[in-house]
C-alpha atoms as a PDB file:
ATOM      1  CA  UNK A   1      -1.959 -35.237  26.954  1.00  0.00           C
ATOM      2  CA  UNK A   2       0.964 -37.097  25.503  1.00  0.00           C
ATOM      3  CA  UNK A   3       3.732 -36.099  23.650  1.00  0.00           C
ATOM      4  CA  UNK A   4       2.650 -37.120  20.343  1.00  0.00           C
ATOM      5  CA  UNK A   5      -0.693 -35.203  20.760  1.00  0.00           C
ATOM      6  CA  UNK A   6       1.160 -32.097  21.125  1.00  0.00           C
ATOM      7  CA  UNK A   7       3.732 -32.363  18.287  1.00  0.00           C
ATOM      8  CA  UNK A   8       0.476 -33.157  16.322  1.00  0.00           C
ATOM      9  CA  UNK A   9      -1.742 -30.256  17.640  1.00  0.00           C
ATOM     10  CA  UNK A  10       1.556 -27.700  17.174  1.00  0.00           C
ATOM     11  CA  UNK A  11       1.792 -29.144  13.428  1.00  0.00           C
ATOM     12  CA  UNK A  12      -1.901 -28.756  12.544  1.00  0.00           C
ATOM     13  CA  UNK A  13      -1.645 -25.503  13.973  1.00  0.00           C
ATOM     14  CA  UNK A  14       1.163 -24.337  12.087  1.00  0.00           C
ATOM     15  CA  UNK A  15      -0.324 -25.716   8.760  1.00  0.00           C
ATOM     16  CA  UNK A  16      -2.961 -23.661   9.621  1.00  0.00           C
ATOM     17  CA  UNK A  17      -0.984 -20.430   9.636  1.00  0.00           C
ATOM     18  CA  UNK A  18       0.511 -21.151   6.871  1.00  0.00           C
ATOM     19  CA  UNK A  19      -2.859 -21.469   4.833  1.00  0.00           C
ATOM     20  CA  UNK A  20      -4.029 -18.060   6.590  1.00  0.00           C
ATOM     21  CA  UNK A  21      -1.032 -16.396   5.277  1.00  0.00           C
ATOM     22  CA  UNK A  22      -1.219 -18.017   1.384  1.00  0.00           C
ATOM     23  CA  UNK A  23      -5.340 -16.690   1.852  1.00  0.00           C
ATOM     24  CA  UNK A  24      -4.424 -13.200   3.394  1.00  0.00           C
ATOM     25  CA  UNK A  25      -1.721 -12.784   0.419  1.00  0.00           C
ATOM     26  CA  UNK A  26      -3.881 -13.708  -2.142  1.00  0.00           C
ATOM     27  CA  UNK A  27      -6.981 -11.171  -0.718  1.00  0.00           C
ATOM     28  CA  UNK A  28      -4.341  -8.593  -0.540  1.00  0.00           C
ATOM     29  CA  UNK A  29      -3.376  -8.782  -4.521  1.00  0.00           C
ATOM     30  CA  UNK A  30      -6.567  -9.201  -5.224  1.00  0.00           C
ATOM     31  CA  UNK A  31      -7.769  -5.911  -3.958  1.00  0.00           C
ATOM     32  CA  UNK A  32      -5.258  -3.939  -4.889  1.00  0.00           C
ATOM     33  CA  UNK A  33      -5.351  -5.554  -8.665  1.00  0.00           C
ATOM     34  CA  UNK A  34      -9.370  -5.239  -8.520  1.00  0.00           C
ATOM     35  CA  UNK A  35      -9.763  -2.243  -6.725  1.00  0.00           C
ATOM     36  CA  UNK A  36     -12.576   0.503  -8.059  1.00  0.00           C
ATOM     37  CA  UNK A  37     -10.745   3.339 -10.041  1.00  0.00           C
ATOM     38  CA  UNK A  38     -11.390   6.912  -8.823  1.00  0.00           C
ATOM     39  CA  UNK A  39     -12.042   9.703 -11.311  1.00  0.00           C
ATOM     40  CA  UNK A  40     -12.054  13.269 -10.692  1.00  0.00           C
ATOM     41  CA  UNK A  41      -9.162  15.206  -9.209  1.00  0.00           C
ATOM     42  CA  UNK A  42      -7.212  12.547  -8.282  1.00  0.00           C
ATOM     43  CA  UNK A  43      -3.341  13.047  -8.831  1.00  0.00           C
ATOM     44  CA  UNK A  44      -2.055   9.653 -10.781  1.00  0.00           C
ATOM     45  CA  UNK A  45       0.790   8.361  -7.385  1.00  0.00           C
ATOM     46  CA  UNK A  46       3.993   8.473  -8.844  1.00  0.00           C
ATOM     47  CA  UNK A  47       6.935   6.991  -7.154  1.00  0.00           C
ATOM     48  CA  UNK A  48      10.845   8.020  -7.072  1.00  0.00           C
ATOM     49  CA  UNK A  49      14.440   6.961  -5.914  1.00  0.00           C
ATOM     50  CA  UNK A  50      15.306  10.631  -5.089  1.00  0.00           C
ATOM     51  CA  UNK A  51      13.652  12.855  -3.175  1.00  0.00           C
ATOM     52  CA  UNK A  52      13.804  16.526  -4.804  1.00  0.00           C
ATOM     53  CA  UNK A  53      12.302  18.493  -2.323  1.00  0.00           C
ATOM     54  CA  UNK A  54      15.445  19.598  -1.219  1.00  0.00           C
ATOM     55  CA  UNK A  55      15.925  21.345  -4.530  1.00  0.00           C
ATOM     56  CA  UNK A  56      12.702  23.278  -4.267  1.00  0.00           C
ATOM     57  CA  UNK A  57      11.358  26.108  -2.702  1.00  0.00           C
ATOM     58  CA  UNK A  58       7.926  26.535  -1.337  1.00  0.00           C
ATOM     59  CA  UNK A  59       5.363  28.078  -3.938  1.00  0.00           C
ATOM     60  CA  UNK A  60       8.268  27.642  -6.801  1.00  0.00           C
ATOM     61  CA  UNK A  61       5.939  26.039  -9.445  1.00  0.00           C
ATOM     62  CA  UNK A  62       2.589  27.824  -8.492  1.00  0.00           C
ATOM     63  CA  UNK A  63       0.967  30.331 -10.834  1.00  0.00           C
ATOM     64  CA  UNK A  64       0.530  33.518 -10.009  1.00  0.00           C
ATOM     65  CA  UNK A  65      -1.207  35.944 -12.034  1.00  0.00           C
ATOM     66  CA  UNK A  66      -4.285  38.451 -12.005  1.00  0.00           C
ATOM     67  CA  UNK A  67      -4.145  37.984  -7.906  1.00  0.00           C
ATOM     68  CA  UNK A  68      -4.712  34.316  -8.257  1.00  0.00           C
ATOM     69  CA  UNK A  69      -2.210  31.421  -6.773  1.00  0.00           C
ATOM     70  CA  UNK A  70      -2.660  28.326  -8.003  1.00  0.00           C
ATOM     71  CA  UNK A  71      -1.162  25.163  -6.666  1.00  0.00           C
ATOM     72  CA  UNK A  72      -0.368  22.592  -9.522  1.00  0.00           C
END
């Protein structure tokens, strides 16, 4: 093998990649974007810049009454 055959096979190679990871981007958004929606008891995710667990206490928001405990 010369030189120029394996600057050539490196570049096709690399062009390659490249494609794989525009393809592997695109299926990604795609299935999040088109993913089947679940319905039932399925807490919507919610996302936050602080974390306020440290605030809480275990059991804090539960409701307790008529010896039930329920976990919201």
């Amino acid at each position: 093998m010369s030189h120029i055959s394996d600057e050539k096979a490196a570049r096709e190679k690399k062009e390659l990649a490249r494609k794989l990871q525009l393809v592997e981007k695109e299926a990604r958004r795609k299935a999040i974007t088109e993913r089947k929606k679940i319905k039932g008891l399925q807490v919507e995710p919610t996302a936050a810049f602080y974390d306020d667990a440290e605030k809480r206490e275990p059991g804090d928001r539960n409701i307790k009454g008529f010896g039930f405990d329920i976990h919201p």
